[in-house]
C-alpha atoms as a PDB file:
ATOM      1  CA  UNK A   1       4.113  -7.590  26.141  1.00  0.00           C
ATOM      2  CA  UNK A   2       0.802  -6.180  24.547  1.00  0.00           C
ATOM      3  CA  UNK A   3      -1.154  -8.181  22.264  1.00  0.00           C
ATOM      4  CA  UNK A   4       0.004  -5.488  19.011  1.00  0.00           C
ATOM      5  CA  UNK A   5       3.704  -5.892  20.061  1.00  0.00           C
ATOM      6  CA  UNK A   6       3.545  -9.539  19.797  1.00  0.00           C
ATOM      7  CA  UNK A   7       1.168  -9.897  16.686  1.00  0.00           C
ATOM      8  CA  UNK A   8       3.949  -7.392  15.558  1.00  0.00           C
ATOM      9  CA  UNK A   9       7.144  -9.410  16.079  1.00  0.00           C
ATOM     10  CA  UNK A  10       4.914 -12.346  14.668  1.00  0.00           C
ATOM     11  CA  UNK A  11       4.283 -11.086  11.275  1.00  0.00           C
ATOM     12  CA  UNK A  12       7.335  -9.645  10.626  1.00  0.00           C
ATOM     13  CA  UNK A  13       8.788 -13.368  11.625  1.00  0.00           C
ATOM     14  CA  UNK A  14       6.813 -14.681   8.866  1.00  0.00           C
ATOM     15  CA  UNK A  15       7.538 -11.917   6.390  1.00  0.00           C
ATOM     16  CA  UNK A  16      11.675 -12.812   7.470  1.00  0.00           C
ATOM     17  CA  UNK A  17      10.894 -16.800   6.936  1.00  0.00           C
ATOM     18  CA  UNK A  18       9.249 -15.871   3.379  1.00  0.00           C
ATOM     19  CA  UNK A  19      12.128 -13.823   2.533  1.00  0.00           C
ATOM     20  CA  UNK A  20      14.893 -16.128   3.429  1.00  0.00           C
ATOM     21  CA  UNK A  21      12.437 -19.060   1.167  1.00  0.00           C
ATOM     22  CA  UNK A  22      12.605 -16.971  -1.901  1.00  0.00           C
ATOM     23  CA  UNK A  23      16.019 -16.640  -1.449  1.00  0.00           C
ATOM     24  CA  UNK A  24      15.919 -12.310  -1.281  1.00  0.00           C
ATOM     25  CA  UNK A  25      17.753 -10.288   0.836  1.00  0.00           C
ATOM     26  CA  UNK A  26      16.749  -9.616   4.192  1.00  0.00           C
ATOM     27  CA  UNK A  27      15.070  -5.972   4.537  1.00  0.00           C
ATOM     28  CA  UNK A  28      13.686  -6.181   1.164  1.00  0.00           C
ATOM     29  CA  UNK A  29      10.622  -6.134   2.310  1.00  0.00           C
ATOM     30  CA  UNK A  30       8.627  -3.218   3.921  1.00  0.00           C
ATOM     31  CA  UNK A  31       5.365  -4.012   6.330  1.00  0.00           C
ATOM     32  CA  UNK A  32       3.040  -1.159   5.799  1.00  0.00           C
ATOM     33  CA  UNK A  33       0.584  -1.590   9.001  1.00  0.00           C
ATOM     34  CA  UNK A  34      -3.211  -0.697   7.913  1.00  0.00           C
ATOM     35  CA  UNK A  35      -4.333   0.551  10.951  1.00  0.00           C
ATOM     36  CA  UNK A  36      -7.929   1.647   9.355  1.00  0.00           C
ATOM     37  CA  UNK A  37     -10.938   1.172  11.503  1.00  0.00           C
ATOM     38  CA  UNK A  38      -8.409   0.807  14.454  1.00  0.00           C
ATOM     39  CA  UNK A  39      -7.720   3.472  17.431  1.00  0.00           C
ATOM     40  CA  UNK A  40      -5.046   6.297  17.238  1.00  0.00           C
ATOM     41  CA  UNK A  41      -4.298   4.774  20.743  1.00  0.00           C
ATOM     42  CA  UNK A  42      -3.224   1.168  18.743  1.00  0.00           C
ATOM     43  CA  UNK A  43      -1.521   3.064  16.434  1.00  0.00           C
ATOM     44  CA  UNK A  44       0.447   4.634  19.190  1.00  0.00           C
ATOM     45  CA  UNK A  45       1.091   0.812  20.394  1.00  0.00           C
ATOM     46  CA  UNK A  46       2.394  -0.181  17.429  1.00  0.00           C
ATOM     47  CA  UNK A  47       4.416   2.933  16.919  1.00  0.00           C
ATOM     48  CA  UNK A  48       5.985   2.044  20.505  1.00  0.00           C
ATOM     49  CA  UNK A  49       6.722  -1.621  19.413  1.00  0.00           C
ATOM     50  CA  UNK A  50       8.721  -0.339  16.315  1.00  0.00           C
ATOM     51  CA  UNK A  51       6.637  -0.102  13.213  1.00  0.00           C
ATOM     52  CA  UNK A  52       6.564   3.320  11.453  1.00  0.00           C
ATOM     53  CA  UNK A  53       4.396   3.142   8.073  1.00  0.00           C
ATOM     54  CA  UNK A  54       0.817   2.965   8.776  1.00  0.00           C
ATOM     55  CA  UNK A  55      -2.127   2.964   6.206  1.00  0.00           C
ATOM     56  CA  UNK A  56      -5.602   4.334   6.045  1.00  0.00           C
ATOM     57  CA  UNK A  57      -9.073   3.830   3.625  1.00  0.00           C
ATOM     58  CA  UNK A  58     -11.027   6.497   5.112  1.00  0.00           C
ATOM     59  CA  UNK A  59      -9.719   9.938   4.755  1.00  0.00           C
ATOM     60  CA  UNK A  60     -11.551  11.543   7.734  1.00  0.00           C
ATOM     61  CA  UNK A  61     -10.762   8.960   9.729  1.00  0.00           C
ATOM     62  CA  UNK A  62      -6.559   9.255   8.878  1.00  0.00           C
ATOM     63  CA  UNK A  63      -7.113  12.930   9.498  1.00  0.00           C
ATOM     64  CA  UNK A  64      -8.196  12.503  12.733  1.00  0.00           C
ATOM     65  CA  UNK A  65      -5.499   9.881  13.353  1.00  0.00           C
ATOM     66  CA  UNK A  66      -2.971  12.002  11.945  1.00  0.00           C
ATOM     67  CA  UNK A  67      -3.476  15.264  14.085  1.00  0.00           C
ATOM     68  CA  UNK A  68      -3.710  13.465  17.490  1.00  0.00           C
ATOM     69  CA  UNK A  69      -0.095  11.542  16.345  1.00  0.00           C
ATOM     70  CA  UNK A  70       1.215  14.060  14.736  1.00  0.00           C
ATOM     71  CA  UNK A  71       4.369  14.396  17.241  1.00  0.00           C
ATOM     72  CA  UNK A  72       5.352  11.543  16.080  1.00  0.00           C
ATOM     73  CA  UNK A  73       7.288  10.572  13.104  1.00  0.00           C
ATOM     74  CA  UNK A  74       4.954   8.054  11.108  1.00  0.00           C
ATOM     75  CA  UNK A  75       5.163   7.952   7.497  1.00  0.00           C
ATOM     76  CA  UNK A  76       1.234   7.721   6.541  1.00  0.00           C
ATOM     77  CA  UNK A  77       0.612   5.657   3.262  1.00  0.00           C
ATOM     78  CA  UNK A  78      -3.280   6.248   1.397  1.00  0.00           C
ATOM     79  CA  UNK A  79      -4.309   3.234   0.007  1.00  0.00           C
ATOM     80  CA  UNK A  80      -8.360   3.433  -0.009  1.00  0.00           C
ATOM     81  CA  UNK A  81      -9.819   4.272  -3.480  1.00  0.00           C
ATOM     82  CA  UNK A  82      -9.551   8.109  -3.871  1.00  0.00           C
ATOM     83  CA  UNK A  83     -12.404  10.230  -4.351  1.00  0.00           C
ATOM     84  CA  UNK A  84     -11.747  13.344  -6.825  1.00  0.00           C
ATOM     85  CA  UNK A  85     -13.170  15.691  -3.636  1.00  0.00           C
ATOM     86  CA  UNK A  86     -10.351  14.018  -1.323  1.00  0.00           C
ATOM     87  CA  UNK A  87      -7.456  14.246  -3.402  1.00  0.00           C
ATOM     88  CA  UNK A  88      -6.393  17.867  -1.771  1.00  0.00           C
ATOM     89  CA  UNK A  89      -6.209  16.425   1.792  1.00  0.00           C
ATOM     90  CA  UNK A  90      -4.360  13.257   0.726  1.00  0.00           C
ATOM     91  CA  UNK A  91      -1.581  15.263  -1.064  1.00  0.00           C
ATOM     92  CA  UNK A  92      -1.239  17.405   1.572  1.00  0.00           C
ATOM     93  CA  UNK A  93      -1.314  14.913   4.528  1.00  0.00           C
ATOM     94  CA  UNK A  94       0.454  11.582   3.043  1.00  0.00           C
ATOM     95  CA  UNK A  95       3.861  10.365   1.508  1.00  0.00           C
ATOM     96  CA  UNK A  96       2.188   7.376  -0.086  1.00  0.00           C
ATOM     97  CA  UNK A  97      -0.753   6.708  -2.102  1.00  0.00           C
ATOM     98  CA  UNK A  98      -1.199   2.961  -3.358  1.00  0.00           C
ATOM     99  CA  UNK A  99      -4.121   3.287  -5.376  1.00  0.00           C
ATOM    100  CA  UNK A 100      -4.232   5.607  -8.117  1.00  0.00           C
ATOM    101  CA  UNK A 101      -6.018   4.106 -10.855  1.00  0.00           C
ATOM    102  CA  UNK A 102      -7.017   7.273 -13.225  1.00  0.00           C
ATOM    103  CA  UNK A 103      -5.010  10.563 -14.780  1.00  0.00           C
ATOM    104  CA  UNK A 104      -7.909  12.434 -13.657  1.00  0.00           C
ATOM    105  CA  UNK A 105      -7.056  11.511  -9.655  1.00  0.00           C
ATOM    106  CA  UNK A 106      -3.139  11.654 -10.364  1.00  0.00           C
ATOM    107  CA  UNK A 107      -3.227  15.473 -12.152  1.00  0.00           C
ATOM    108  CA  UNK A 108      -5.092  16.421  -9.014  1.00  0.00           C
ATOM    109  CA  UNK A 109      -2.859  14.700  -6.306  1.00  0.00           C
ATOM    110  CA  UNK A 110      -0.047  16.317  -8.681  1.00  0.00           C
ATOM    111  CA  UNK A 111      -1.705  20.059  -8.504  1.00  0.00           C
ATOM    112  CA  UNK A 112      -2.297  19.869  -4.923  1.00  0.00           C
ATOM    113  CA  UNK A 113       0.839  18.310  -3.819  1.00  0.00           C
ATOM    114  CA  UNK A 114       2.217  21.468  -1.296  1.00  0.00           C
ATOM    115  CA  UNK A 115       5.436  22.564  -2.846  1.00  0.00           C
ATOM    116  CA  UNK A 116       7.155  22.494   0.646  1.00  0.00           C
ATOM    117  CA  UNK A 117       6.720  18.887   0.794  1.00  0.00           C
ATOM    118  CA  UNK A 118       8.618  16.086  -1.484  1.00  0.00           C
ATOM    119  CA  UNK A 119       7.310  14.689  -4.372  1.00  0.00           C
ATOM    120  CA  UNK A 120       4.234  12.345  -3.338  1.00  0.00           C
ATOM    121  CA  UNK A 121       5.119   8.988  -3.792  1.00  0.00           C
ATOM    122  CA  UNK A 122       2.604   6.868  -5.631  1.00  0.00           C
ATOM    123  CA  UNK A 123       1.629   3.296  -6.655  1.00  0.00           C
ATOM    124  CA  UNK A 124      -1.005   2.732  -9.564  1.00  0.00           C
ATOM    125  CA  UNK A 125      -3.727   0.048  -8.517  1.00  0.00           C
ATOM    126  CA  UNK A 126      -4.303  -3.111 -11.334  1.00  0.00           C
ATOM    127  CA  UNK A 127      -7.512  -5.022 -11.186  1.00  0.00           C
ATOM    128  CA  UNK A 128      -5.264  -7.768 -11.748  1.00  0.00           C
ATOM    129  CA  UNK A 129      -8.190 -10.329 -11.516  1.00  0.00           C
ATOM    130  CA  UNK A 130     -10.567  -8.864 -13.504  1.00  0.00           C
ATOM    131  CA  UNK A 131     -12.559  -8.502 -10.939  1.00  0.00           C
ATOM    132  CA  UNK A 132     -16.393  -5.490 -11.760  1.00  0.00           C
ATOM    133  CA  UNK A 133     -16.089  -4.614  -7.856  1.00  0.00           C
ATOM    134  CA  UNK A 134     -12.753  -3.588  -7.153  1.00  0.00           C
ATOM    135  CA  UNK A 135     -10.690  -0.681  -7.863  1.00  0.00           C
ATOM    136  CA  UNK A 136      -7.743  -0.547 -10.364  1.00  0.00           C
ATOM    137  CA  UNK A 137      -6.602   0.003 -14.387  1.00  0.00           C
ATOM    138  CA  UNK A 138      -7.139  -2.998 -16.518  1.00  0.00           C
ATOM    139  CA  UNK A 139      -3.758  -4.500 -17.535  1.00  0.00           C
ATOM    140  CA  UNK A 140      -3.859  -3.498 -21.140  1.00  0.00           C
ATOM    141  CA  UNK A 141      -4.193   0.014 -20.170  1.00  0.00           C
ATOM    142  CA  UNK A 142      -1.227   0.310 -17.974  1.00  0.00           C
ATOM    143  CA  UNK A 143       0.922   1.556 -19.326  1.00  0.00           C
ATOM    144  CA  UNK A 144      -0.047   4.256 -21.008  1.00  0.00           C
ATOM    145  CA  UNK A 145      -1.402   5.479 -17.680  1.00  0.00           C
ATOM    146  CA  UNK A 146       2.048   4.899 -16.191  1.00  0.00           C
ATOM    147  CA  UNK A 147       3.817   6.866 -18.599  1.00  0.00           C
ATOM    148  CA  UNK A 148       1.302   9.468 -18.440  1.00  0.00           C
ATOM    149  CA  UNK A 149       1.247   9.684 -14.150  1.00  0.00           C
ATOM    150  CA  UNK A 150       5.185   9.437 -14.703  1.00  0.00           C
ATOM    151  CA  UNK A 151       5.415  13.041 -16.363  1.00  0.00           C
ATOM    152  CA  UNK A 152       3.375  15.074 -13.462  1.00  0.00           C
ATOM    153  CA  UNK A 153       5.656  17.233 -11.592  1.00  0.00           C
ATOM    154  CA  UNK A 154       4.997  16.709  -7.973  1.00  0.00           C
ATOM    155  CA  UNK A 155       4.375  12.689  -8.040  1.00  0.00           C
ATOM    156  CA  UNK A 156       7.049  10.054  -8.021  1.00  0.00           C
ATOM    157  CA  UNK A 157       5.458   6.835  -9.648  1.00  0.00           C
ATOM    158  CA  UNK A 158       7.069   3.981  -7.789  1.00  0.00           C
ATOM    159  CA  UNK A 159       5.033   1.005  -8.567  1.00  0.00           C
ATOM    160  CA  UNK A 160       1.867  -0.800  -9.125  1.00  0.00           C
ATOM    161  CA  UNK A 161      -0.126  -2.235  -6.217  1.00  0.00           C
ATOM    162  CA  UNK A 162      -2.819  -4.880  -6.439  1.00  0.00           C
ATOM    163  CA  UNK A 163      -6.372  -6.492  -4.311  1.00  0.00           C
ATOM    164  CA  UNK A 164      -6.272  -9.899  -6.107  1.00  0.00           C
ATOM    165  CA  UNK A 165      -9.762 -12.067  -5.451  1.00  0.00           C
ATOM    166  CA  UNK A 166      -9.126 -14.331  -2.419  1.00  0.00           C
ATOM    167  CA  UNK A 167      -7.562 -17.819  -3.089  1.00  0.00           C
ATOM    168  CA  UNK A 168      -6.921 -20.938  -1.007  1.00  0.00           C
ATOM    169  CA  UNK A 169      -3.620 -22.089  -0.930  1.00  0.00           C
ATOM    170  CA  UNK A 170       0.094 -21.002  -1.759  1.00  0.00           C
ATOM    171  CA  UNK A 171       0.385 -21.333  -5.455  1.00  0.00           C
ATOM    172  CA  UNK A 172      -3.047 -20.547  -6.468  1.00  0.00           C
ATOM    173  CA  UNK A 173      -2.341 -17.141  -4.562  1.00  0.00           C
ATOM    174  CA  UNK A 174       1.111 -16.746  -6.204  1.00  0.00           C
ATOM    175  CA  UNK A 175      -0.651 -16.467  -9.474  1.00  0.00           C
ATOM    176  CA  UNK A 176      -2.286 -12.933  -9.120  1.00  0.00           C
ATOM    177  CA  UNK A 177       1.332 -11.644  -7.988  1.00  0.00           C
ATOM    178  CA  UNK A 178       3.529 -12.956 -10.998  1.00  0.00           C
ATOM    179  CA  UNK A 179       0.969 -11.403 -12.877  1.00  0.00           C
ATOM    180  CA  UNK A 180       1.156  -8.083 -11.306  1.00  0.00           C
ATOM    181  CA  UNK A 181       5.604  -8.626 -10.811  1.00  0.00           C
ATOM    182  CA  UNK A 182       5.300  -9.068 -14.864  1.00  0.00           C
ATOM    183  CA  UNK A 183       3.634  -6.189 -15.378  1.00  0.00           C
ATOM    184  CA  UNK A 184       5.686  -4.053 -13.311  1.00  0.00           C
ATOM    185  CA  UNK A 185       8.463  -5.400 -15.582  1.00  0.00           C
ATOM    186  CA  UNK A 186       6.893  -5.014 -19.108  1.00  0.00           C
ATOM    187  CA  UNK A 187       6.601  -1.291 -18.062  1.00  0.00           C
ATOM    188  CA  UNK A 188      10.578  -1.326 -16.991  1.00  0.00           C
ATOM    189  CA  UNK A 189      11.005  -2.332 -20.468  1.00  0.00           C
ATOM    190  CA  UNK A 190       9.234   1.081 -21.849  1.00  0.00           C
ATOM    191  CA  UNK A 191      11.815   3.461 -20.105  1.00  0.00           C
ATOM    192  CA  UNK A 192      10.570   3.907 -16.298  1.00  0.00           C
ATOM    193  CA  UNK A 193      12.215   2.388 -13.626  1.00  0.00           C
ATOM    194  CA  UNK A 194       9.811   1.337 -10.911  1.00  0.00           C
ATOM    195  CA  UNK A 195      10.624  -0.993  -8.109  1.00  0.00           C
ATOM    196  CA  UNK A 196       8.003  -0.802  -5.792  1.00  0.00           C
ATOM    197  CA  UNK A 197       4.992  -3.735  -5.839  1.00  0.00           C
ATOM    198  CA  UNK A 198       2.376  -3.235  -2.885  1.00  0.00           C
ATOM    199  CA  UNK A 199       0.941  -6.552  -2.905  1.00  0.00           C
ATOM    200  CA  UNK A 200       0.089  -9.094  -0.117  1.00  0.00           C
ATOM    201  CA  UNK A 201      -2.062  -8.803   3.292  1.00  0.00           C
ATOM    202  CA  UNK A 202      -2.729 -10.979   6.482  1.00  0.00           C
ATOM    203  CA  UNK A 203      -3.801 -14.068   4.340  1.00  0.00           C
ATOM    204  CA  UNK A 204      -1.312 -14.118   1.481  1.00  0.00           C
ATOM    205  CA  UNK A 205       1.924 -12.172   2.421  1.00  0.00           C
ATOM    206  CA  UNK A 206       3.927 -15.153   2.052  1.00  0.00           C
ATOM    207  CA  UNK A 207       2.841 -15.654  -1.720  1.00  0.00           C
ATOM    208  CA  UNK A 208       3.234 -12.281  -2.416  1.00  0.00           C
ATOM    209  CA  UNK A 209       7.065 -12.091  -0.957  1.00  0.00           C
ATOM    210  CA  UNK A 210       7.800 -15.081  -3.311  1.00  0.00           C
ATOM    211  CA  UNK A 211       6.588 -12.931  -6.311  1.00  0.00           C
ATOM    212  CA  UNK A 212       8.631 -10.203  -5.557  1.00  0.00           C
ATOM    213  CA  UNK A 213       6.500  -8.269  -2.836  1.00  0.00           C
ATOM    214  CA  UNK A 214       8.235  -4.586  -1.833  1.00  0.00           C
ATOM    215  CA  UNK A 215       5.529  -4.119   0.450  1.00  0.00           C
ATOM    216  CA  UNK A 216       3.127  -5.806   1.827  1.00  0.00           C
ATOM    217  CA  UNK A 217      -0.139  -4.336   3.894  1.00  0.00           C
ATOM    218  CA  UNK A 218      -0.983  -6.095   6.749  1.00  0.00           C
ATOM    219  CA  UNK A 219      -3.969  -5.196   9.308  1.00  0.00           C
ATOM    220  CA  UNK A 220      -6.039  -8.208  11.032  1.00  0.00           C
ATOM    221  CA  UNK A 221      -2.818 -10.177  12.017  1.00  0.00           C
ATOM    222  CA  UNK A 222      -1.532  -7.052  13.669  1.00  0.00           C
ATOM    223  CA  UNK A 223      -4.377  -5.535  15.302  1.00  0.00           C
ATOM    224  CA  UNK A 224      -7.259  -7.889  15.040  1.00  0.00           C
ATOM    225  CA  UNK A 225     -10.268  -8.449  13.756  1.00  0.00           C
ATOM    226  CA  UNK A 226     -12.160  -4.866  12.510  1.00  0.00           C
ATOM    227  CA  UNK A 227     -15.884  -3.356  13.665  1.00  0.00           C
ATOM    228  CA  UNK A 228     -16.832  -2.111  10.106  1.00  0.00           C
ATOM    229  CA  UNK A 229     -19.827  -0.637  11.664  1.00  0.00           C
ATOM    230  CA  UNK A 230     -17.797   2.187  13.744  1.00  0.00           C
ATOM    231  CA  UNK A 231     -14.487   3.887  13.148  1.00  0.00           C
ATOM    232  CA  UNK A 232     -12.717   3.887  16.476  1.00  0.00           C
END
């Protein structure tokens, strides 16, 4: 057994054993693998072991990844910050994107969105911790942005997804996610329907499951530490 297989069967052991503690069903949850910075060849791997949703940062990068795999049937998730000048080549080569967090990016994704191809399933990004570095709407202007991403034509707006600042221990990190879980639902309440909340990675899955986690995007406990200095 390779080293990905069993990190694999690992994590999604933990993602069951949080499940069965908040009392969901089993299945509910969805491991998206972020196989950024990582090999096409450990993509491949994990592929072999099972796992079939990957997700990329780094558009060139996924590209690459993307042609040399593309005989096989991986569903490719975006959930980098998206760049106005990148937004053609994610609508044309993804079924996911997590992290729109303007109109502006979700008209283009929208426009550009091949006509062949379903409706591009996407996730807006909340700065749920207020944090000046990272990505994502402020709460209080949510949901006007989700009612205004839910009208393009060629998008389906699933749910919100959230980077919440690191915290030690299980109920300080369970605090970010019932944050982000209420918000989904105070924008249920003003006629959409979403049911998708990408939240949770390596560190904090199991606090995110217990706040109601659809997804959750896991990379270093599958494949390892990353080399931010090269893309493999």
């Amino acid at each position: 057994m390779t080293a990905i297989t069993s990190n694999l069967q690992a994590v999604n052991h933990a993602i069951t054993q949080a499940v069965c503690m908040a009392g969901r069903r089993k299945g509910s949850v969805e491991l998206l693998a972020v196989s950024k910075n990582f090999s096409a060849i450990a993509v491949c791997e994990a592929y072999q072991a099972g796992q079939r949703a990957f997700g990329e940062s780094y558009i060139q990068e996924a590209l690459d990844k993307i042609e040399k795999l593309r005989d096989l049937p991986i569903q490719w998730h975006f959930i980098g910050p998206v760049q106005s000048n990148k937004t053609r080549a994610i609508a044309t080569h993804f079924a996911w994107v997590h992290s729109v967090d303007r109109l502006k990016i979700a008209e283009r994704l929208s426009a550009q969105r091949p006509a062949t191809l379903p409706p591009l399933n996407v996730c807006i990004q909340v700065n749920v911790s207020g944090e000046g570095s990272k990505s994502g709407v402020v709460p209080g202007e949510l949901v006007e942005l989700a009612q205004a991403v839910a009208c393009l034509p060629h998008l389906k707006l699933c749910g919100l997804m959230a980077v919440p600042a690191p915290a030690e221990g299980l109920e300080a990190q369970r605090i970010p996610f019932f944050k982000l879980h209420e918000l989904m639902q105070q924008i249920n309440t003003q006629g959409l329907a979403l049911d998708t909340l990408s939240m949770g990675m390596s560190h904090d899955l199991s606090a995110a499951i217990l706040e109601g986690a659809t997804i959750v995007r896991v990379g270093t406990a599958i494949f390892g530490e990353r080399n931010y200095g090269e893309n493999q």
